[in-house]
PDB file of N, CA and C in Angstrom:
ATOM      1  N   UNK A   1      18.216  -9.955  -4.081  1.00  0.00           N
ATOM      2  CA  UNK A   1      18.330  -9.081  -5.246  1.00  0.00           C
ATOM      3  C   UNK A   1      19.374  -7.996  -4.955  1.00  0.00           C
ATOM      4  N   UNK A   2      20.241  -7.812  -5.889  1.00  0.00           N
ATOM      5  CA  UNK A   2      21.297  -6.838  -5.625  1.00  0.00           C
ATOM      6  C   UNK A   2      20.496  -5.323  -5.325  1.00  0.00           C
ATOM      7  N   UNK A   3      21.018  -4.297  -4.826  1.00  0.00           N
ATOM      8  CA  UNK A   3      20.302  -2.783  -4.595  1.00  0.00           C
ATOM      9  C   UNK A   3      20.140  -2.798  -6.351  1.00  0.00           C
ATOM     10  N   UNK A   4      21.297  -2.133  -6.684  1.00  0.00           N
ATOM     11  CA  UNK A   4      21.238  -1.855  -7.979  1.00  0.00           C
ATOM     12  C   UNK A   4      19.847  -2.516  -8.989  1.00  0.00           C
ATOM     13  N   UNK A   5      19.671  -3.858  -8.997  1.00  0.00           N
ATOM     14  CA  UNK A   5      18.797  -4.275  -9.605  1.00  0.00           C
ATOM     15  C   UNK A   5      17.457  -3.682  -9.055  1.00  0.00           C
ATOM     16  N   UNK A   6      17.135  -3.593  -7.620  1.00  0.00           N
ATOM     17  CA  UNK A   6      16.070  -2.978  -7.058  1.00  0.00           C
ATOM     18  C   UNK A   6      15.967  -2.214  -7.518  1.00  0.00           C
ATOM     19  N   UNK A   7      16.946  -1.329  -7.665  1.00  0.00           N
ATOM     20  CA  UNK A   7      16.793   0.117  -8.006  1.00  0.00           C
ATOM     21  C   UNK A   7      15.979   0.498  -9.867  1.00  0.00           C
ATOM     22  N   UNK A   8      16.736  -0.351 -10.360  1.00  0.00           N
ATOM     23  CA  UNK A   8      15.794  -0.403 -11.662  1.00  0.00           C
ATOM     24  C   UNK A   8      14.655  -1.083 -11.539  1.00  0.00           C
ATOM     25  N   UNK A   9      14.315  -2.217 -10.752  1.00  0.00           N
ATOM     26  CA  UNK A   9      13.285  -2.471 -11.004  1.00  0.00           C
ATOM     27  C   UNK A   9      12.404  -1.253 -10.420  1.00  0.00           C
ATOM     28  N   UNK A  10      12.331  -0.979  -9.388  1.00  0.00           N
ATOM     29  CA  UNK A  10      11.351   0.136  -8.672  1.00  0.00           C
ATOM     30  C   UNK A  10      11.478   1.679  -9.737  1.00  0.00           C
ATOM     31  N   UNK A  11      12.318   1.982 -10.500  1.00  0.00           N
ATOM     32  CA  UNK A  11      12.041   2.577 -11.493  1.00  0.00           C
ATOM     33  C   UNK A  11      11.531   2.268 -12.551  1.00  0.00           C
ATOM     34  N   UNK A  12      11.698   1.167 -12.813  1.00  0.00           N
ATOM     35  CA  UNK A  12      11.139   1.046 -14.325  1.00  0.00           C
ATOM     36  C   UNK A  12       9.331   0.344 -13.936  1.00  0.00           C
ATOM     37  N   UNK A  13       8.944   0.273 -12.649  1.00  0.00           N
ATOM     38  CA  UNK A  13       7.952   0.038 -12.497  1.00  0.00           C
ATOM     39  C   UNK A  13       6.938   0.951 -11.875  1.00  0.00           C
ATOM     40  N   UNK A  14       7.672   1.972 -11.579  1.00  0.00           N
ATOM     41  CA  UNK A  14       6.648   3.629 -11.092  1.00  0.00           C
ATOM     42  C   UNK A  14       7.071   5.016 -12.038  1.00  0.00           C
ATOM     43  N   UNK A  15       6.320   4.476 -12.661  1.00  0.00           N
ATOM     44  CA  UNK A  15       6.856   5.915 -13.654  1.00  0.00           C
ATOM     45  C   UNK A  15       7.069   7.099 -13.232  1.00  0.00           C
ATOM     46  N   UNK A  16       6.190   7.294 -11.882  1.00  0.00           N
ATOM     47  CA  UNK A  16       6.902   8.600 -11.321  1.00  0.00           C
ATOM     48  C   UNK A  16       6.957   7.966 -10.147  1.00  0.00           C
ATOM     49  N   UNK A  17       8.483   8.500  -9.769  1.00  0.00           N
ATOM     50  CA  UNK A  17       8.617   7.963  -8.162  1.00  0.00           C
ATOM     51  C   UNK A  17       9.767   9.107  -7.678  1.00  0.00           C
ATOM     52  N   UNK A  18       9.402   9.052  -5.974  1.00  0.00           N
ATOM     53  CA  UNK A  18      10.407  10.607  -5.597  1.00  0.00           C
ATOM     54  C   UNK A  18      11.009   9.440  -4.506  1.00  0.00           C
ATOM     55  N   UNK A  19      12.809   9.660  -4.689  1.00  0.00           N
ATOM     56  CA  UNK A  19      13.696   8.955  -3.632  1.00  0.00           C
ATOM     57  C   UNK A  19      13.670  10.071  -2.621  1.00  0.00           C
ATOM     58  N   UNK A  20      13.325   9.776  -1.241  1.00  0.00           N
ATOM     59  CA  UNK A  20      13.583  10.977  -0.345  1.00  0.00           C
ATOM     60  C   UNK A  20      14.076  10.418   0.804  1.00  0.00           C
ATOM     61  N   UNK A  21      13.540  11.678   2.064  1.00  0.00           N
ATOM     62  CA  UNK A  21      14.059  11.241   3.402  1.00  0.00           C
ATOM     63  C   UNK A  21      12.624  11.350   4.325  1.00  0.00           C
ATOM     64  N   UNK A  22      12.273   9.873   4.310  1.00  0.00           N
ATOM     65  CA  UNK A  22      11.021  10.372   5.041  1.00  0.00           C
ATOM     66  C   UNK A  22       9.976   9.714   4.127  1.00  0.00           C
ATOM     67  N   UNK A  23       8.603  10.205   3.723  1.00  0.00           N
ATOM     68  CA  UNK A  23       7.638  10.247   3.057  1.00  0.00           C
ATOM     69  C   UNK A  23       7.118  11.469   2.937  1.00  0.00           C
ATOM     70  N   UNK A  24       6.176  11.070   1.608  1.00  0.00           N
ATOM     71  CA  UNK A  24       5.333  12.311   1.465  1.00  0.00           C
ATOM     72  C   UNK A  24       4.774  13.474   2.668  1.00  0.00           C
ATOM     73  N   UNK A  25       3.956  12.565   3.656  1.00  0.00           N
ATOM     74  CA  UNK A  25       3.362  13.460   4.528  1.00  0.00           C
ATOM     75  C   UNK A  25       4.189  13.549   5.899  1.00  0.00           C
ATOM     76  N   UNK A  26       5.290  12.898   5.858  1.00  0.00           N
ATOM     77  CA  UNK A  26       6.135  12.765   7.243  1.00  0.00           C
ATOM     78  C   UNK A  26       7.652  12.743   6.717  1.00  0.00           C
ATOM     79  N   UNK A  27       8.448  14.235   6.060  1.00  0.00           N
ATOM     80  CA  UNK A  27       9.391  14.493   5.593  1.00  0.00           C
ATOM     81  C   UNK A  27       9.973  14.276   6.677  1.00  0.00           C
ATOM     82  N   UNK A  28      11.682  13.876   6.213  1.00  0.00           N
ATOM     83  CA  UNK A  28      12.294  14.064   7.619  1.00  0.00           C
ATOM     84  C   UNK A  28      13.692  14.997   7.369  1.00  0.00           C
ATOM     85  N   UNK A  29      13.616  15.922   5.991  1.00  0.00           N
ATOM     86  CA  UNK A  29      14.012  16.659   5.552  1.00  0.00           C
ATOM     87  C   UNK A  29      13.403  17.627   4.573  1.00  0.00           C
ATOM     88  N   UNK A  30      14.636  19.070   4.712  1.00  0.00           N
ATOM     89  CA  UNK A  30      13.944  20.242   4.276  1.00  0.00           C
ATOM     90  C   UNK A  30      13.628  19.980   2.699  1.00  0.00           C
ATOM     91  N   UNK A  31      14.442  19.408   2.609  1.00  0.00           N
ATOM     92  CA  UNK A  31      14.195  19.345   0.604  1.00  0.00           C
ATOM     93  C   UNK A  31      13.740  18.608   0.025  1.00  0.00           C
ATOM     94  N   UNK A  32      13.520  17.443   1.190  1.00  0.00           N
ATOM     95  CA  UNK A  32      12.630  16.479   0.609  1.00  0.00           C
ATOM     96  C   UNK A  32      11.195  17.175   0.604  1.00  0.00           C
ATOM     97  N   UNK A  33      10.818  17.560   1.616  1.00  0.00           N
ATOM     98  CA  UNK A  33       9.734  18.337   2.431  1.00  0.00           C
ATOM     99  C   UNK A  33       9.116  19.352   1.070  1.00  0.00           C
ATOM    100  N   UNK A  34       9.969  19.919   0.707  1.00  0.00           N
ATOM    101  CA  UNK A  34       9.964  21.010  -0.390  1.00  0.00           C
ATOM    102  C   UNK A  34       9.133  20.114  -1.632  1.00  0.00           C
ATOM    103  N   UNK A  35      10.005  19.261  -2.048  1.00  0.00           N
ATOM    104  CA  UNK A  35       9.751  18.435  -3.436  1.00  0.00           C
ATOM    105  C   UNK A  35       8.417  17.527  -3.038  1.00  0.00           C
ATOM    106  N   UNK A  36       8.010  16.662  -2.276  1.00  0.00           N
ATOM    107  CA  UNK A  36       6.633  16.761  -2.091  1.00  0.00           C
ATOM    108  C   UNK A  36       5.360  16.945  -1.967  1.00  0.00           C
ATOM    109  N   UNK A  37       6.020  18.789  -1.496  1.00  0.00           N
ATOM    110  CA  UNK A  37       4.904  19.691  -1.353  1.00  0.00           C
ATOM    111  C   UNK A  37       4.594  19.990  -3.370  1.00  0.00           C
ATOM    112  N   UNK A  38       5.338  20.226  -3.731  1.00  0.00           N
ATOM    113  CA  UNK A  38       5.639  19.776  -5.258  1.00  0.00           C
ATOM    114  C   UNK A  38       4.577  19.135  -5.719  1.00  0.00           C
ATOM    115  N   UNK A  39       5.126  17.799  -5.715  1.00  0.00           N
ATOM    116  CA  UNK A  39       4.793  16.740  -6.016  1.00  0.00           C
ATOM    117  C   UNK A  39       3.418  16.673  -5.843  1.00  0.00           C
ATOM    118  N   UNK A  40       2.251  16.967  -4.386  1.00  0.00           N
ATOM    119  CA  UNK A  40       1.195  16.800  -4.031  1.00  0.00           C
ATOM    120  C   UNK A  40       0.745  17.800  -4.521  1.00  0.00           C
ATOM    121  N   UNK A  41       1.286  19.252  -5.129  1.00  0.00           N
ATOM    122  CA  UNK A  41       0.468  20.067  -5.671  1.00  0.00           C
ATOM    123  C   UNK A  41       0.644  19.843  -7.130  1.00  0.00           C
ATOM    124  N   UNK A  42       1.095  18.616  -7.857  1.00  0.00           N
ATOM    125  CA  UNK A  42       0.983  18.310  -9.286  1.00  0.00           C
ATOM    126  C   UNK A  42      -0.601  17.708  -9.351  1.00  0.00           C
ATOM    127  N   UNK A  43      -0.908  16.970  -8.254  1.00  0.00           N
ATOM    128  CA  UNK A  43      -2.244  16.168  -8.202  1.00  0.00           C
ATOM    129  C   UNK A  43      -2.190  14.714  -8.798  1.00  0.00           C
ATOM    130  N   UNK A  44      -0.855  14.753  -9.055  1.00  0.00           N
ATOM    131  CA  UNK A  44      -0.641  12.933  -9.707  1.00  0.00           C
ATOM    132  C   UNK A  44      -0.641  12.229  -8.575  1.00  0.00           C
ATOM    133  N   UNK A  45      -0.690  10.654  -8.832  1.00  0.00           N
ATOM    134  CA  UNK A  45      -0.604   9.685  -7.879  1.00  0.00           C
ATOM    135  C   UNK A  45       1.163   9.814  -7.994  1.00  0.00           C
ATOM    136  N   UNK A  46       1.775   9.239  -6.942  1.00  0.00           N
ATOM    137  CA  UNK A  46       3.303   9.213  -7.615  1.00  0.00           C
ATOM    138  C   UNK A  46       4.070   7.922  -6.408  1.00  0.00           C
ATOM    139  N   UNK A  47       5.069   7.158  -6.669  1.00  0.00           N
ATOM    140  CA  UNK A  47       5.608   6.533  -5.156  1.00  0.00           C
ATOM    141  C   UNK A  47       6.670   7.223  -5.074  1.00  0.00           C
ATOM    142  N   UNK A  48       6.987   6.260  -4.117  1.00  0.00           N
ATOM    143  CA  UNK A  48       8.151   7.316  -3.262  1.00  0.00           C
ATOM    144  C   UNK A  48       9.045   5.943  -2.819  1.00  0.00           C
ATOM    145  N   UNK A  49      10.303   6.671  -2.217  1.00  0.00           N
ATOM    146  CA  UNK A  49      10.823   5.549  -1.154  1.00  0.00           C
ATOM    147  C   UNK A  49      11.624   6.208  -0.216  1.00  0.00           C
ATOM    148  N   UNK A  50      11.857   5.737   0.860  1.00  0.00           N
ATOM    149  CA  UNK A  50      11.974   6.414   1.917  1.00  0.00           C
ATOM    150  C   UNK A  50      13.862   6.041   2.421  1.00  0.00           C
ATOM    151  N   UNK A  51      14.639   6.542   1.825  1.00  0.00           N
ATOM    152  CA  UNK A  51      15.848   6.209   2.330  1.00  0.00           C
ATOM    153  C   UNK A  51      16.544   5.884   3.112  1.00  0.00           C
ATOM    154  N   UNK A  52      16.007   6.912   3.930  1.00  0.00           N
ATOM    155  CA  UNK A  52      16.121   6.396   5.662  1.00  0.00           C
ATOM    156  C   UNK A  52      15.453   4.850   5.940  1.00  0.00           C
ATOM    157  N   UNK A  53      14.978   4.761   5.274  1.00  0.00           N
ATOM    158  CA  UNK A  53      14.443   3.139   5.682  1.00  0.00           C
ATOM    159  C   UNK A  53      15.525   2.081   5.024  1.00  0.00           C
ATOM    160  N   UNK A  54      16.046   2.204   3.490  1.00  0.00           N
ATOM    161  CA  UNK A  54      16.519   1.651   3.216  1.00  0.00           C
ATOM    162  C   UNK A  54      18.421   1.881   2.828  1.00  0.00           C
ATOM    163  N   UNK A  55      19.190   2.004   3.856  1.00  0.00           N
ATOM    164  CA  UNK A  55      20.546   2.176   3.612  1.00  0.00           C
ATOM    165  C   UNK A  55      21.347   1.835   2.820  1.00  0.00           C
ATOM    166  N   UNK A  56      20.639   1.044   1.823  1.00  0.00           N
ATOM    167  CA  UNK A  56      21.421   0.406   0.434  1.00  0.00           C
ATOM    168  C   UNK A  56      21.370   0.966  -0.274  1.00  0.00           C
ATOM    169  N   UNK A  57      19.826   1.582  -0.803  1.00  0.00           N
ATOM    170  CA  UNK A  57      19.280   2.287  -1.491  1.00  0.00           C
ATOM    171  C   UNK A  57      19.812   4.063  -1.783  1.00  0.00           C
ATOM    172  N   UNK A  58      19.901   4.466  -0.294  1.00  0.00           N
ATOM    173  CA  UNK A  58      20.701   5.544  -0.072  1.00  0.00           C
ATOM    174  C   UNK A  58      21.943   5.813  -0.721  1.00  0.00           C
ATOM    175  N   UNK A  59      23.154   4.285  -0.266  1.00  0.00           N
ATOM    176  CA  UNK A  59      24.108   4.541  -0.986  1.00  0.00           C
ATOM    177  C   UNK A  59      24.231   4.080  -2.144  1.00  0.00           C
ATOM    178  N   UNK A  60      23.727   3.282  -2.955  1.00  0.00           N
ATOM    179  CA  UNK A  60      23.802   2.756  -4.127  1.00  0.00           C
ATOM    180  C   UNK A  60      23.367   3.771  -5.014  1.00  0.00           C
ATOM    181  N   UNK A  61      21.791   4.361  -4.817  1.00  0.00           N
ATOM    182  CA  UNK A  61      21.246   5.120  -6.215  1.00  0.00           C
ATOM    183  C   UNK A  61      22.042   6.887  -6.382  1.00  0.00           C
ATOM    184  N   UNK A  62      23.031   7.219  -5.470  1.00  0.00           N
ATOM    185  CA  UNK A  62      23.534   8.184  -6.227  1.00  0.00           C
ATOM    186  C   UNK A  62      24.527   7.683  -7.054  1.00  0.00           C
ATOM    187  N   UNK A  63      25.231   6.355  -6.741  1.00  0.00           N
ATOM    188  CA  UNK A  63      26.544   6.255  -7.809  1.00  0.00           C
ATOM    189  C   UNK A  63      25.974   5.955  -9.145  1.00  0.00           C
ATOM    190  N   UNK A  64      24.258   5.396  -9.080  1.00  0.00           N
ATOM    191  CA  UNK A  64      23.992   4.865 -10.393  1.00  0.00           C
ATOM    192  C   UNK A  64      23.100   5.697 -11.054  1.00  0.00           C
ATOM    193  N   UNK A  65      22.705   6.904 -10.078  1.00  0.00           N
ATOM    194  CA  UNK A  65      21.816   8.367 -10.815  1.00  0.00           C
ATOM    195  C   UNK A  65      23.195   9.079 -11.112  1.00  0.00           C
ATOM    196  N   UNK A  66      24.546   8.934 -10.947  1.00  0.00           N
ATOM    197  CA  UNK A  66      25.408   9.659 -10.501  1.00  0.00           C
ATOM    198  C   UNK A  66      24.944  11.488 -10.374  1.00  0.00           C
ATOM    199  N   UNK A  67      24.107  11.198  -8.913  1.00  0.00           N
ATOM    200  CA  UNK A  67      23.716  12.623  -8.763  1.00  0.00           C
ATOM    201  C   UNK A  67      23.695  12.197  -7.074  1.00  0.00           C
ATOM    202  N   UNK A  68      24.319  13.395  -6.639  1.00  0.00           N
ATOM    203  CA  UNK A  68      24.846  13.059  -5.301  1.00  0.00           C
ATOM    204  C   UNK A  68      24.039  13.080  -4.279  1.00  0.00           C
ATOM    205  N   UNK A  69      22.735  14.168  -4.260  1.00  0.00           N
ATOM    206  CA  UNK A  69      21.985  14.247  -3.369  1.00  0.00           C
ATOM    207  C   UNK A  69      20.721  13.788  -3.649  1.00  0.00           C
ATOM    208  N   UNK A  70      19.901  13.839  -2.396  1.00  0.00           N
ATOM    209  CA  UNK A  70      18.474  13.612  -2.227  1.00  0.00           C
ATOM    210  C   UNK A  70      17.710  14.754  -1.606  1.00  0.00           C
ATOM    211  N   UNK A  71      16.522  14.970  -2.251  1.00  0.00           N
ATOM    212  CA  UNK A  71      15.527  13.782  -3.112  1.00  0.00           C
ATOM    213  C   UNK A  71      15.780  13.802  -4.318  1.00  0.00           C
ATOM    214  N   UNK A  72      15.010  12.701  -5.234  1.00  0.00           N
ATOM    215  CA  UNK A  72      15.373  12.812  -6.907  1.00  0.00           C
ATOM    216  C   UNK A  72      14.097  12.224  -7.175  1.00  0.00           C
ATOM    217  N   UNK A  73      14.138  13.169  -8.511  1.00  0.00           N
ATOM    218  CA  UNK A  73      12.440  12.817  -9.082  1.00  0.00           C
ATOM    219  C   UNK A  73      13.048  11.883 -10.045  1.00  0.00           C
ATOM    220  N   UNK A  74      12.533  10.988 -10.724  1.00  0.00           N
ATOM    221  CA  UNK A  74      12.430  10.152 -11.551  1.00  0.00           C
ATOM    222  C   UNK A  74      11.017   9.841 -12.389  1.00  0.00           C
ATOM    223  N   UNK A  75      11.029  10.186 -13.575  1.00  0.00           N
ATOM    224  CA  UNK A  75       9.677  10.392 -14.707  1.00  0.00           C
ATOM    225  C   UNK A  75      10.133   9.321 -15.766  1.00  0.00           C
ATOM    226  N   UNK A  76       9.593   8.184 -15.429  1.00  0.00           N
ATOM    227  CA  UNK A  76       9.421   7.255 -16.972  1.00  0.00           C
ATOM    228  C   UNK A  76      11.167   6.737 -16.702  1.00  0.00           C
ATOM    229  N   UNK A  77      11.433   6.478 -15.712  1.00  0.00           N
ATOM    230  CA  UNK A  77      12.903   6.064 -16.267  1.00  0.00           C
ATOM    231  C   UNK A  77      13.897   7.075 -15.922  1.00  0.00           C
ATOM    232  N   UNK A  78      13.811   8.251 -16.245  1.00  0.00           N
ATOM    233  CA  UNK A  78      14.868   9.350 -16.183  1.00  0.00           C
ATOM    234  C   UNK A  78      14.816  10.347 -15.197  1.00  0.00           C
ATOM    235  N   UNK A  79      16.235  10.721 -14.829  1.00  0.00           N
ATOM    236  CA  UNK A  79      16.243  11.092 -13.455  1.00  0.00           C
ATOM    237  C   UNK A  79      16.094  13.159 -14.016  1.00  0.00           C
ATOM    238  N   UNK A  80      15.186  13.189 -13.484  1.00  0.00           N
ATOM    239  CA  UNK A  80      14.726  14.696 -13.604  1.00  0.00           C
ATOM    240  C   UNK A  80      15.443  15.826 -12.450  1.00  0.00           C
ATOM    241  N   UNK A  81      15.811  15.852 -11.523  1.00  0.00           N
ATOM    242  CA  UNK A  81      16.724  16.521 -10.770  1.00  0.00           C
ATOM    243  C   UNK A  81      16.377  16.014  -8.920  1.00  0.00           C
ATOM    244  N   UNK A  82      16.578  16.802  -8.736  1.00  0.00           N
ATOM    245  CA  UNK A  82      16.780  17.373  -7.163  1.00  0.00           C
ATOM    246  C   UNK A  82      15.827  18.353  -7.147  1.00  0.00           C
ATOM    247  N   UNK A  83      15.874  19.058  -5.472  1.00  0.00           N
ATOM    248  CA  UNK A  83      15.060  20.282  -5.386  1.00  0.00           C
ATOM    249  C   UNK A  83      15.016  21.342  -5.825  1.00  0.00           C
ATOM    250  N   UNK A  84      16.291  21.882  -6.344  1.00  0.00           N
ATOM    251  CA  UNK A  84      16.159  23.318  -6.726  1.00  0.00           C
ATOM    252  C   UNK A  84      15.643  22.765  -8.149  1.00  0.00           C
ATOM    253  N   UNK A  85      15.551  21.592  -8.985  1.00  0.00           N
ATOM    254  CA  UNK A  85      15.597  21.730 -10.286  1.00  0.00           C
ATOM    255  C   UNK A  85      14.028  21.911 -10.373  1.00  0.00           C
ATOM    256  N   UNK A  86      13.656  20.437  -9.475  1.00  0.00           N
ATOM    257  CA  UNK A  86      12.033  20.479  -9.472  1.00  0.00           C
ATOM    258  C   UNK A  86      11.213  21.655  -8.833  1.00  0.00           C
ATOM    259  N   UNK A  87      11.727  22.397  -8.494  1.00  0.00           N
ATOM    260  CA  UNK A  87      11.013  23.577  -7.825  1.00  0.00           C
ATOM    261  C   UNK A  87      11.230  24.502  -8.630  1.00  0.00           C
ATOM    262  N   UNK A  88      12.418  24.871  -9.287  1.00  0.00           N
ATOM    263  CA  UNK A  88      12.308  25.497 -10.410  1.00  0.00           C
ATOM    264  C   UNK A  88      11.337  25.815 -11.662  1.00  0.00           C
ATOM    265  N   UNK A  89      11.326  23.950 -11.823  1.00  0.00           N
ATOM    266  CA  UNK A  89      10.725  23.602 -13.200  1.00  0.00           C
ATOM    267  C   UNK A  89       8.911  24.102 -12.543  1.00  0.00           C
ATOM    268  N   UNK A  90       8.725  23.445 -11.076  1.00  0.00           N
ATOM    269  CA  UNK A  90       7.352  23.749 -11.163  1.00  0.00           C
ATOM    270  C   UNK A  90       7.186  25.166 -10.626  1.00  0.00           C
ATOM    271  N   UNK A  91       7.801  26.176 -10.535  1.00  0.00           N
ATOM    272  CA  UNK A  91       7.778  27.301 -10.596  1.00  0.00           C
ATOM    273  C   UNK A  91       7.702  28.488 -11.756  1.00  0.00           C
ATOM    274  N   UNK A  92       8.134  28.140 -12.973  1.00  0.00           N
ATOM    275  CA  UNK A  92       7.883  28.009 -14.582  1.00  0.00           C
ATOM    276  C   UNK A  92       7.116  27.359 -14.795  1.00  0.00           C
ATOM    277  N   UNK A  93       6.223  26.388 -14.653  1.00  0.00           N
ATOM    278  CA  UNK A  93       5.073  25.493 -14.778  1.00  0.00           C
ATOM    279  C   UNK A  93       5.307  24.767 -15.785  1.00  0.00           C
ATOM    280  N   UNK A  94       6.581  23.960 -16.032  1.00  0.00           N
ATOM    281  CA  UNK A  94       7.708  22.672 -16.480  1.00  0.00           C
ATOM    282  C   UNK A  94       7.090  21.725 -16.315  1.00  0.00           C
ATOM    283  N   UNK A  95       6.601  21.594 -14.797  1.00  0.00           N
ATOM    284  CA  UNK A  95       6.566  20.367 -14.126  1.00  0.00           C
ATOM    285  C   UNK A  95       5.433  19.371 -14.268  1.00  0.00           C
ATOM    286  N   UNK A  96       4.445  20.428 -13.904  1.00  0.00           N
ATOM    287  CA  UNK A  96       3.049  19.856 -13.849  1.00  0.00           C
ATOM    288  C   UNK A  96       2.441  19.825 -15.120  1.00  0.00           C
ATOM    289  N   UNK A  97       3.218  20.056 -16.373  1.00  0.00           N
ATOM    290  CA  UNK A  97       2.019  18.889 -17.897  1.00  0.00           C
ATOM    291  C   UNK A  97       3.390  17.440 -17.715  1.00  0.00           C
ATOM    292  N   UNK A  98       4.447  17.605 -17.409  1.00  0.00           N
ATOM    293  CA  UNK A  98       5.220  16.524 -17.531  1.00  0.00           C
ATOM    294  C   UNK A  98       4.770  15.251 -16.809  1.00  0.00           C
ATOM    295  N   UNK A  99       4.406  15.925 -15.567  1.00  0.00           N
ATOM    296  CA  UNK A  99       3.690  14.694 -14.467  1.00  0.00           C
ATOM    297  C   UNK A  99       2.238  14.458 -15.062  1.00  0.00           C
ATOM    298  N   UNK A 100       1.757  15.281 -15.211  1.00  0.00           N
ATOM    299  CA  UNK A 100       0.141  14.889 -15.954  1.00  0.00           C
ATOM    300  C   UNK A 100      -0.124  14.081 -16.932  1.00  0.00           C
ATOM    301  N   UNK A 101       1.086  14.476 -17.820  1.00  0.00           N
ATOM    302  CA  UNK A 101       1.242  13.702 -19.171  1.00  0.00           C
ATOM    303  C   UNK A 101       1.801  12.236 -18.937  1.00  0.00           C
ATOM    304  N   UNK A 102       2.712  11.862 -18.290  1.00  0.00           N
ATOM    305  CA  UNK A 102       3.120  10.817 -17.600  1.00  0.00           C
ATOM    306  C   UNK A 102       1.544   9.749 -16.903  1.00  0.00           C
ATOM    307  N   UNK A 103       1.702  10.760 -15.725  1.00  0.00           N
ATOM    308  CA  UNK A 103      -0.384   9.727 -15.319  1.00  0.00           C
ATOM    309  C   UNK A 103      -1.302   9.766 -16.401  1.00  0.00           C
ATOM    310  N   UNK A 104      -1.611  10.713 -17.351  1.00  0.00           N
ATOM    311  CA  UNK A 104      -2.334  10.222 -17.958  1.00  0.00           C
ATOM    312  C   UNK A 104      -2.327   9.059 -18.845  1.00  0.00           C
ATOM    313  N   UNK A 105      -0.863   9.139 -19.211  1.00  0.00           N
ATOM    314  CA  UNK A 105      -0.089   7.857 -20.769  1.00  0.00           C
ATOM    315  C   UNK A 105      -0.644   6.829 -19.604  1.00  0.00           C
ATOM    316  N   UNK A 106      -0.096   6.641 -18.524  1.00  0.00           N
ATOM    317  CA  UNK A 106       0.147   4.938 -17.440  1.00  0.00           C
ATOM    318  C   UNK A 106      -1.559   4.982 -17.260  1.00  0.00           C
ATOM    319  N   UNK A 107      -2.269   6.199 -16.567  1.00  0.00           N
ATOM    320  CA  UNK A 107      -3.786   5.929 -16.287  1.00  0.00           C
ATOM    321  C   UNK A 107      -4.331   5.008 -17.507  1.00  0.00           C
ATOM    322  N   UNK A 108      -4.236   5.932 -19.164  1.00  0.00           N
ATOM    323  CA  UNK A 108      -4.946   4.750 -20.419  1.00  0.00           C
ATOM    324  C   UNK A 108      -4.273   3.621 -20.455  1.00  0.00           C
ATOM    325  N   UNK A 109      -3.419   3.203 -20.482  1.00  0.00           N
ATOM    326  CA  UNK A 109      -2.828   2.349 -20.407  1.00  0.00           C
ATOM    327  C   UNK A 109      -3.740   0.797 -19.696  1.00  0.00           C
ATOM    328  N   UNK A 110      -3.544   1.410 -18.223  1.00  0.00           N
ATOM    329  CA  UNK A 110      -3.930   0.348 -17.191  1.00  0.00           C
ATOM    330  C   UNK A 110      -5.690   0.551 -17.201  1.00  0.00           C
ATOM    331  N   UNK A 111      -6.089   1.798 -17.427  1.00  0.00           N
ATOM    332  CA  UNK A 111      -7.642   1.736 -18.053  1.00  0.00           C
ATOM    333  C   UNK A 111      -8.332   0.663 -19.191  1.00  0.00           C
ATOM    334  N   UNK A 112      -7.186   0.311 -20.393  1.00  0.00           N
ATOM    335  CA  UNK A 112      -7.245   0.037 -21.397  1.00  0.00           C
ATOM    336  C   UNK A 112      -7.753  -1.580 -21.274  1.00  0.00           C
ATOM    337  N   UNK A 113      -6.687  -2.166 -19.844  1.00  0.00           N
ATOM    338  CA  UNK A 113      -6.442  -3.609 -19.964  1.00  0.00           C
ATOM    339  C   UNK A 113      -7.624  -4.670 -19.626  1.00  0.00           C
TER     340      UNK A 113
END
């Protein structure tokens, strides 16, 4: 499978997913580190992928987020920022009905079936 195609598929199949360096509980960077801590204080389930693991992935999804750095949140498809944006947003309290609202739509959903 080409990256690129990965790359949509693993988006269009985790409605929320954070590209980083590392994982959630074993960052292997400051900003990833940051946006996690984020992320785990939204209380959603969310995936992730770990860049450092995958070197395709690394270089492929900024030319096709055309957003240069990592980490990047991604909600439903659309690329929501980097760290200062998401720390921002959940610092204004942006963040956390967007992610809630997101798990809750996918929770009824997969409740439903």
């Amino acid at each position: 499978m080409e990256t690129v195609d990965k790359i949509k598929q693993q988006i269009s199949e985790n409605p929320i997913i954070v590209y980083m360096k590392g994982s959630p509980k074993l960052p292997s960077c400051g900003f990833s580190s940051q946006v996690a801590q984020v992320m785990i204080n939204c209380g959603e389930q969310f995936a992730f992928v770990d860049i450092l693991q995958h070197p395709d992935i690394r270089a492929e999804l900024p030319k096709f987020a055309n957003w240069p750095t990592f980490p990047q949140l991604w909600i439903e498809g659309e690329l929501i920022g980097g760290c200062d944006i998401i720390t921002e947003m959940y610092q204004k309290g942006e963040l956390q009905p967007m992610i809630t609202a997101t798990a809750d739509k996918f929770r009824t959903e997969e409740d439903a079936e």
